[in-house]
N, C-alpha and C. Protein backbone atom coordinates (compact mmCIF):
# COMPACT_ATOMS: atom_id res chain seq x y z
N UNK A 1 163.86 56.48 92.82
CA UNK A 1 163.56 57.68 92.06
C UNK A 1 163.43 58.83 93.05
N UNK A 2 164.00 59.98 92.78
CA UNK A 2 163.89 61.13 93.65
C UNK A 2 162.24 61.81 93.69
N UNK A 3 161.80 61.77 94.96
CA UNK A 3 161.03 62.99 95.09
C UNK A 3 160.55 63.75 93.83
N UNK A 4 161.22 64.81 93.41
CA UNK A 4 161.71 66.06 92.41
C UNK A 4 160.86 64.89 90.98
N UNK A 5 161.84 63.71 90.75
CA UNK A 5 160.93 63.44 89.45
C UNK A 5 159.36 62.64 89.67
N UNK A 6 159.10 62.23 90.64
CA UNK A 6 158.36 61.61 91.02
C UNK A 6 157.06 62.95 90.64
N UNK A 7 157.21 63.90 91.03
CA UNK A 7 156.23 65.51 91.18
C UNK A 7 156.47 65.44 89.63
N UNK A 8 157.70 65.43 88.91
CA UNK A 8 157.65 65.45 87.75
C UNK A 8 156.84 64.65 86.72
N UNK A 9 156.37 63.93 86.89
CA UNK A 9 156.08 62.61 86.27
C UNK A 9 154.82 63.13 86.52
N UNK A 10 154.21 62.77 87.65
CA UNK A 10 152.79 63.48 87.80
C UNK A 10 152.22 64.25 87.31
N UNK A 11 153.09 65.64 87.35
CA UNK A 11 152.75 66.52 86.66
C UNK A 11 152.35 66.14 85.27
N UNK A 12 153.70 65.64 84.74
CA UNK A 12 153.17 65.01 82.85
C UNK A 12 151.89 64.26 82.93
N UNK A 13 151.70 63.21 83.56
CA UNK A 13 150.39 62.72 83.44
C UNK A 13 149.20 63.13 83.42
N UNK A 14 149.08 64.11 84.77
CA UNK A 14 147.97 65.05 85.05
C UNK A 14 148.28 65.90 83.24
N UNK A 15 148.55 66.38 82.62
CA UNK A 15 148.96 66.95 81.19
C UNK A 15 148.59 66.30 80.32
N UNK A 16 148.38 64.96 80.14
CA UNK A 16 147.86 64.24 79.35
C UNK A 16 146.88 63.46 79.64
N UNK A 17 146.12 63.52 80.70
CA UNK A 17 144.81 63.08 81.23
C UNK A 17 143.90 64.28 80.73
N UNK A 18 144.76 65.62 81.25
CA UNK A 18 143.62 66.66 80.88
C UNK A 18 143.79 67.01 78.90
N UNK A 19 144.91 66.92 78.43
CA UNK A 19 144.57 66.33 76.84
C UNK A 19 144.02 65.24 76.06
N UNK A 20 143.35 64.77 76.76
CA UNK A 20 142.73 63.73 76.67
C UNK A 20 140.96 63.64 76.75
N UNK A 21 140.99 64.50 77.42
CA UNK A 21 139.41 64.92 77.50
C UNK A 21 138.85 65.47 76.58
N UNK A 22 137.30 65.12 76.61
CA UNK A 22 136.39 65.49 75.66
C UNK A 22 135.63 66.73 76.41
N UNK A 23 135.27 67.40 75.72
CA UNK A 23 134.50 68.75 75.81
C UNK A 23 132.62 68.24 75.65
N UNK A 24 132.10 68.62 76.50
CA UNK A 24 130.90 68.43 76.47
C UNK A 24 129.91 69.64 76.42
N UNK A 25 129.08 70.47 74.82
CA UNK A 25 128.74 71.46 74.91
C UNK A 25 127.21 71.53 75.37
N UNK A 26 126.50 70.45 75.86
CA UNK A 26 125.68 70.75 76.73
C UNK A 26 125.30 70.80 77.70
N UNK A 27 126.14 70.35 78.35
CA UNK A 27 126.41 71.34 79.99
C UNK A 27 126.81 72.18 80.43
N UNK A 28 126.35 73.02 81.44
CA UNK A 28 126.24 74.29 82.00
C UNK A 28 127.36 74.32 82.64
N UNK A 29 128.07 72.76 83.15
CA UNK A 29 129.28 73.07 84.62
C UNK A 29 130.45 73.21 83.48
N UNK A 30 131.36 73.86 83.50
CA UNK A 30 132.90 73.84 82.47
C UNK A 30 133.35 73.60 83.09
N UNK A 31 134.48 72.35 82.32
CA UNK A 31 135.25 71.41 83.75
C UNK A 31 136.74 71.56 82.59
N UNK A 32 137.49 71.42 83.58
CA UNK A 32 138.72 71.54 82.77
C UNK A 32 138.96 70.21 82.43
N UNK A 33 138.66 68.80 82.61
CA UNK A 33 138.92 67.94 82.28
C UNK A 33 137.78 66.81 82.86
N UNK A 34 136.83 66.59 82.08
CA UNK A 34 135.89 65.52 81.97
C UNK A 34 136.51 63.74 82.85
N UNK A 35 137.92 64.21 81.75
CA UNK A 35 138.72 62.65 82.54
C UNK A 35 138.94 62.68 83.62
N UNK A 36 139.50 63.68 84.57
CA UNK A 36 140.01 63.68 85.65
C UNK A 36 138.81 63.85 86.56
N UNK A 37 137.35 64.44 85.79
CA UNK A 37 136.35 64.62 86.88
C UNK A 37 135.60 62.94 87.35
N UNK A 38 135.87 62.34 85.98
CA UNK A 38 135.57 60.81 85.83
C UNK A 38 136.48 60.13 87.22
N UNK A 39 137.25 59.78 87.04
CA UNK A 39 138.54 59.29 87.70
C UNK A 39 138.06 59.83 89.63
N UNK A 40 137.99 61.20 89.53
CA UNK A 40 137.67 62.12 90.97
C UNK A 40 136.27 61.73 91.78
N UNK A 41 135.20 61.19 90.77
CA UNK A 41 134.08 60.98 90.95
C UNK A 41 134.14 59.50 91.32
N UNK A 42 134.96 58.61 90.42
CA UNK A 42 134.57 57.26 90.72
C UNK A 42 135.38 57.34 91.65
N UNK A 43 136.83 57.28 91.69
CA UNK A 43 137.39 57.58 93.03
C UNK A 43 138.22 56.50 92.80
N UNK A 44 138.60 56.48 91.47
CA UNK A 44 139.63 54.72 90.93
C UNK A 44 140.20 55.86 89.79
N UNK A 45 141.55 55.25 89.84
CA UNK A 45 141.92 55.78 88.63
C UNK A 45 142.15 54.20 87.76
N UNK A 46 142.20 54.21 86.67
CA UNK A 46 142.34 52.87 85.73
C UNK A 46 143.26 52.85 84.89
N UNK A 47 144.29 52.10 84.93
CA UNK A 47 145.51 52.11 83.84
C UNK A 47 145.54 50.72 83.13
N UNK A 48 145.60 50.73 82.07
CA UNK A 48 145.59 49.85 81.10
C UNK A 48 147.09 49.24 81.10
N UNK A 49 147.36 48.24 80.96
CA UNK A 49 149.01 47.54 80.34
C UNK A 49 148.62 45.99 79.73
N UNK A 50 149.82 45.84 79.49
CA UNK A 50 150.33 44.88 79.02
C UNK A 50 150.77 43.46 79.77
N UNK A 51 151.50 43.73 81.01
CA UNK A 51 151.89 43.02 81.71
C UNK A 51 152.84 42.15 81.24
N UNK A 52 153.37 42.92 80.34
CA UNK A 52 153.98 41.53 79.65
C UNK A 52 155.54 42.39 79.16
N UNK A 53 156.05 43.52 79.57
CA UNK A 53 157.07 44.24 79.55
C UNK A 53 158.34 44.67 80.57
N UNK A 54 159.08 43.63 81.10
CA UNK A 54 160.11 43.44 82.25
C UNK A 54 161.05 44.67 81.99
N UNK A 55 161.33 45.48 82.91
CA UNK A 55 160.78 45.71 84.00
C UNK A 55 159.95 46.62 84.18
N UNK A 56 159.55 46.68 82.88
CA UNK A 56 158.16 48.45 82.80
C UNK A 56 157.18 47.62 83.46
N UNK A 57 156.79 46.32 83.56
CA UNK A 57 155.55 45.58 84.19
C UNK A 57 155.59 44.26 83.30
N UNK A 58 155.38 43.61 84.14
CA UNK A 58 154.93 41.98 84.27
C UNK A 58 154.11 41.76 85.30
N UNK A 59 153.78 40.22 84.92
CA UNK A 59 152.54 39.68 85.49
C UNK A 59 153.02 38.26 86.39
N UNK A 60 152.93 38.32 87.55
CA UNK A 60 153.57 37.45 88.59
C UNK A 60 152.47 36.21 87.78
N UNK A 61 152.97 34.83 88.56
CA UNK A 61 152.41 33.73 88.29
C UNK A 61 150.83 33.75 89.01
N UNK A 62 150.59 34.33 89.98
CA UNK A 62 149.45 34.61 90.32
C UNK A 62 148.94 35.58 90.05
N UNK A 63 149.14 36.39 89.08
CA UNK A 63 148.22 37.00 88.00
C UNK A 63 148.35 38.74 88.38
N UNK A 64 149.19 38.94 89.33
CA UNK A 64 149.83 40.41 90.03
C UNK A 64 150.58 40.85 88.72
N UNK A 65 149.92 42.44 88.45
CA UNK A 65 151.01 43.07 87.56
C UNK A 65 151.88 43.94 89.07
N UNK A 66 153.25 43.75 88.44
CA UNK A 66 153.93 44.64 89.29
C UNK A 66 155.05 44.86 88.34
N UNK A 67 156.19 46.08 88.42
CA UNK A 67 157.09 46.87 88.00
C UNK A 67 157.24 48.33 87.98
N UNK A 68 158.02 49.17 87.38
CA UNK A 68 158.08 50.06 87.45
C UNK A 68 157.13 51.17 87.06
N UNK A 69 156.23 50.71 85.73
CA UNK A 69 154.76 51.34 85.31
C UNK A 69 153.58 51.57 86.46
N UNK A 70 153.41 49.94 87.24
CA UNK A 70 152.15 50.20 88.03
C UNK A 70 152.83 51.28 89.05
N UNK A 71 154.22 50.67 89.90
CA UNK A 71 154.57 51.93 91.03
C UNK A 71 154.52 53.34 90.89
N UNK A 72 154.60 53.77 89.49
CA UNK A 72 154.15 55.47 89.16
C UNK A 72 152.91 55.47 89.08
N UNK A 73 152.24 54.40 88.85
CA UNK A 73 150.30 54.87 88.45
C UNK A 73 150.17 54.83 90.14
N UNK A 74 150.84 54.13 90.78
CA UNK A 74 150.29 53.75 92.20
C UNK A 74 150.64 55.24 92.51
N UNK A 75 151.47 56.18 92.59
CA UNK A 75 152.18 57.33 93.05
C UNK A 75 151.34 57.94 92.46
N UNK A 76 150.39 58.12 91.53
CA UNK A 76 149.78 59.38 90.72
C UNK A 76 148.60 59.04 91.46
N UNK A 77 148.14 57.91 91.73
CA UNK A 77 146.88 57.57 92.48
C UNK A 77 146.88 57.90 93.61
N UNK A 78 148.15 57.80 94.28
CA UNK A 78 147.75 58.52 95.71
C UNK A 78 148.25 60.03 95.54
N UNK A 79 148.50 60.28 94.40
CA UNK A 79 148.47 62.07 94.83
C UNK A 79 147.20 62.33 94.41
N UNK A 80 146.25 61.85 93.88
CA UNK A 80 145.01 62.60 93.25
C UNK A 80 144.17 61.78 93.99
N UNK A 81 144.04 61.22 95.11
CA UNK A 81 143.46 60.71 96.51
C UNK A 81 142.89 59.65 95.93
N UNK A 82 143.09 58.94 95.45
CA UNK A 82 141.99 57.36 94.19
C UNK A 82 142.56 56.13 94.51
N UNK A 83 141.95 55.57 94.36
CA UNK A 83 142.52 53.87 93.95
C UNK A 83 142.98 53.59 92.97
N UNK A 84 143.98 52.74 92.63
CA UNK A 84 144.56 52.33 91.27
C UNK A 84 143.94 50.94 91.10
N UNK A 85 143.30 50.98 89.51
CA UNK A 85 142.85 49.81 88.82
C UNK A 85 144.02 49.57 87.90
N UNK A 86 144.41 48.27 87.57
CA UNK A 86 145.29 47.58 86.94
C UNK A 86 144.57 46.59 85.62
N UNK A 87 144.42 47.31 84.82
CA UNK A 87 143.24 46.36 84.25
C UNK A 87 144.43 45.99 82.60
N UNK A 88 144.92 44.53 82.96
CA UNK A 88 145.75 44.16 81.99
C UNK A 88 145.03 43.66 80.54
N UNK A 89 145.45 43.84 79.70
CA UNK A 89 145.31 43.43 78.20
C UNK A 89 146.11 43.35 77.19
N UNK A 90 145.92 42.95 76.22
CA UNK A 90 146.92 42.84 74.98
C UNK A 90 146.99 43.98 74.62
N UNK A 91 148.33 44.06 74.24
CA UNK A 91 148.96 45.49 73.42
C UNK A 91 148.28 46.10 72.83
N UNK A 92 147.85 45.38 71.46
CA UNK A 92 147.32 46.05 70.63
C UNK A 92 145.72 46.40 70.93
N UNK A 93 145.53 46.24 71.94
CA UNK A 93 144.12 46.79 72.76
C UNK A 93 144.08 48.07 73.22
N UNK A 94 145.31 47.98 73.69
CA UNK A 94 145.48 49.71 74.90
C UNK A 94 144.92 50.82 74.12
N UNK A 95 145.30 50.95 73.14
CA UNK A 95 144.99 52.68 72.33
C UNK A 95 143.63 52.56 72.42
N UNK A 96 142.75 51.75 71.71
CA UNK A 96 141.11 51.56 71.18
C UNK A 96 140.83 51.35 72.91
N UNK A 97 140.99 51.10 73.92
CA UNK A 97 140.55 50.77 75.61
C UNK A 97 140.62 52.42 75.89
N UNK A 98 141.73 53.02 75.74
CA UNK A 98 141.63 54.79 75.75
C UNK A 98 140.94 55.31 75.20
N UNK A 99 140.92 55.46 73.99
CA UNK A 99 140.17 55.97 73.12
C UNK A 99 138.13 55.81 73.75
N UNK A 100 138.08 54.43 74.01
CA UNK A 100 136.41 54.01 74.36
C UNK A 100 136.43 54.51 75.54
N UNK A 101 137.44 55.19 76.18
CA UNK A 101 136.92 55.24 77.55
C UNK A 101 136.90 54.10 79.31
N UNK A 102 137.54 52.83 78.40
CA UNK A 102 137.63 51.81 79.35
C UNK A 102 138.46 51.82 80.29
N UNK A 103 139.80 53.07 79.92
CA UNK A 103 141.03 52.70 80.80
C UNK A 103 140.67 54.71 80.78
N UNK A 104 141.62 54.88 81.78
CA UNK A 104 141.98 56.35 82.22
C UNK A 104 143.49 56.69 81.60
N UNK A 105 144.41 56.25 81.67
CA UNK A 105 144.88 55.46 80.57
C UNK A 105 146.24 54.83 80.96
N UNK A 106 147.06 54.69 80.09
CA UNK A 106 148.44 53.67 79.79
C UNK A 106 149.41 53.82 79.43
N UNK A 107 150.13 52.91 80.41
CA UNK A 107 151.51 52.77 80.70
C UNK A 107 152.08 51.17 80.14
N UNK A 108 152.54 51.31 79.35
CA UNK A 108 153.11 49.83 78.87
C UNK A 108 154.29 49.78 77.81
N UNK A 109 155.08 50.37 78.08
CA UNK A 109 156.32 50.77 77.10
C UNK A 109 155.68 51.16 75.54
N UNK A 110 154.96 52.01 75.63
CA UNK A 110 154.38 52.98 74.61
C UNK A 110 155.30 53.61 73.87
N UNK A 111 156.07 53.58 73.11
CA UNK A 111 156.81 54.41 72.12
C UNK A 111 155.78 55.19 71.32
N UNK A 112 156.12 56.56 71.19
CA UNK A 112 155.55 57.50 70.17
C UNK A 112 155.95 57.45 68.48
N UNK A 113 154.83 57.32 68.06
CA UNK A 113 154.81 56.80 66.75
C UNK A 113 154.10 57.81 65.92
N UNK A 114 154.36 58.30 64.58
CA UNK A 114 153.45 59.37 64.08
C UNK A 114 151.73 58.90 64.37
N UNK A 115 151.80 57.82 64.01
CA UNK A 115 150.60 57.24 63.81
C UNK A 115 149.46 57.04 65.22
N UNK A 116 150.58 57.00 66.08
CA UNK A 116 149.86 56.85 67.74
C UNK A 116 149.82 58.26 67.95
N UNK A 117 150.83 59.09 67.52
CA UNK A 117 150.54 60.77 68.28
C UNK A 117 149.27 61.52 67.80
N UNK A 118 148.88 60.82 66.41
CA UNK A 118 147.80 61.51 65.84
C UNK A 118 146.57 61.22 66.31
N UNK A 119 146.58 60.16 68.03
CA UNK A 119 145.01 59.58 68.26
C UNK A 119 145.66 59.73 69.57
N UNK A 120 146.40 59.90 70.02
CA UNK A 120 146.52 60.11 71.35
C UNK A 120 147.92 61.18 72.01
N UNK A 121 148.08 61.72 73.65
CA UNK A 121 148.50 62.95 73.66
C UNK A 121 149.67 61.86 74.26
N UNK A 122 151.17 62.47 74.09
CA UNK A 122 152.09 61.49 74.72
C UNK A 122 152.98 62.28 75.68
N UNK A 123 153.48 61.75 77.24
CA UNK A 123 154.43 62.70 77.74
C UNK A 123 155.92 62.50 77.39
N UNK A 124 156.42 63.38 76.92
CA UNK A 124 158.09 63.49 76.74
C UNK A 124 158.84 64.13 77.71
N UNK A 125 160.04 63.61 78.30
CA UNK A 125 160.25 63.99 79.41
C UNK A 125 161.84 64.75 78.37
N UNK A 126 161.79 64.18 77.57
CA UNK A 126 163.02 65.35 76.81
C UNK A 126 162.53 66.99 76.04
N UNK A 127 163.11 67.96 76.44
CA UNK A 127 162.47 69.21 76.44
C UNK A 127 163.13 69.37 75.38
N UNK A 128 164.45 68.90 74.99
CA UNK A 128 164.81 69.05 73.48
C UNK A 128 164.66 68.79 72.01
N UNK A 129 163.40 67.83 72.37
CA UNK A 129 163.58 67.67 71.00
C UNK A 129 162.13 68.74 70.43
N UNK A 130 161.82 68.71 69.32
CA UNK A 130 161.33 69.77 68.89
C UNK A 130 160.29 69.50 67.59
């Protein structure tokens, strides 16, 4: 993957980490993103999958997720100076693991669905559609 999309990709994520955040009106500090101060503070970022999606990610016989999902969380983790957590689960877990706060969030061949866009923010890397 080039450089150029690699910054690209990031960028989208950082975009939907900070749409993703909750607003907290009784504190004094205004943070542009609660999630990312979470993530900055613990000093881990946490991505949720599946492990079970070749070659977006699978799960080696000794229990390693690796593919093309974790190597971009690994790339977003070292641009925002953190550790990457890999914290695998069943599919139909990931949204409600975001939603509670358990994951920072996920990469697992996620297709956008009316029904998923209305509980969570999604990146589209096509500028055309509308």
């Amino acid at each position: 993957m080039k450089k150029s999309g690699i910054i690209i990709v990031l960028i989208l994520v950082v975009a939907v980490l900070m749409g993703c955040a909750h607003t907290n009106g009784s504190s004094t500090k205004v943070s542009a993103s609660p999630v990312l101060d979470r993530i900055l503070q613990r000093g881990e970022l946490v991505m949720g999958t599946a492990g079970s999606m070749p070659p977006l990610n699978m799960t080696t016989k000794d229990g390693k997720v690796i593919g093309l999902e974790p190597d971009i969380a690994k790339a977003i983790a070292n641009a925002m100076g953190v550790n990457l957590r890999l914290k695998p689960m069943p599919f139909s877990e990931l949204l409600q693991s975001l939603e509670n706060g358990d994951v920072d969030m996920i990469m697992s061949g996620m297709t956008i669905t009316s029904r998923r866009n209305l509980k969570v923010a999604f990146v589209n890397e096509n500028k055309n559609n509308s």
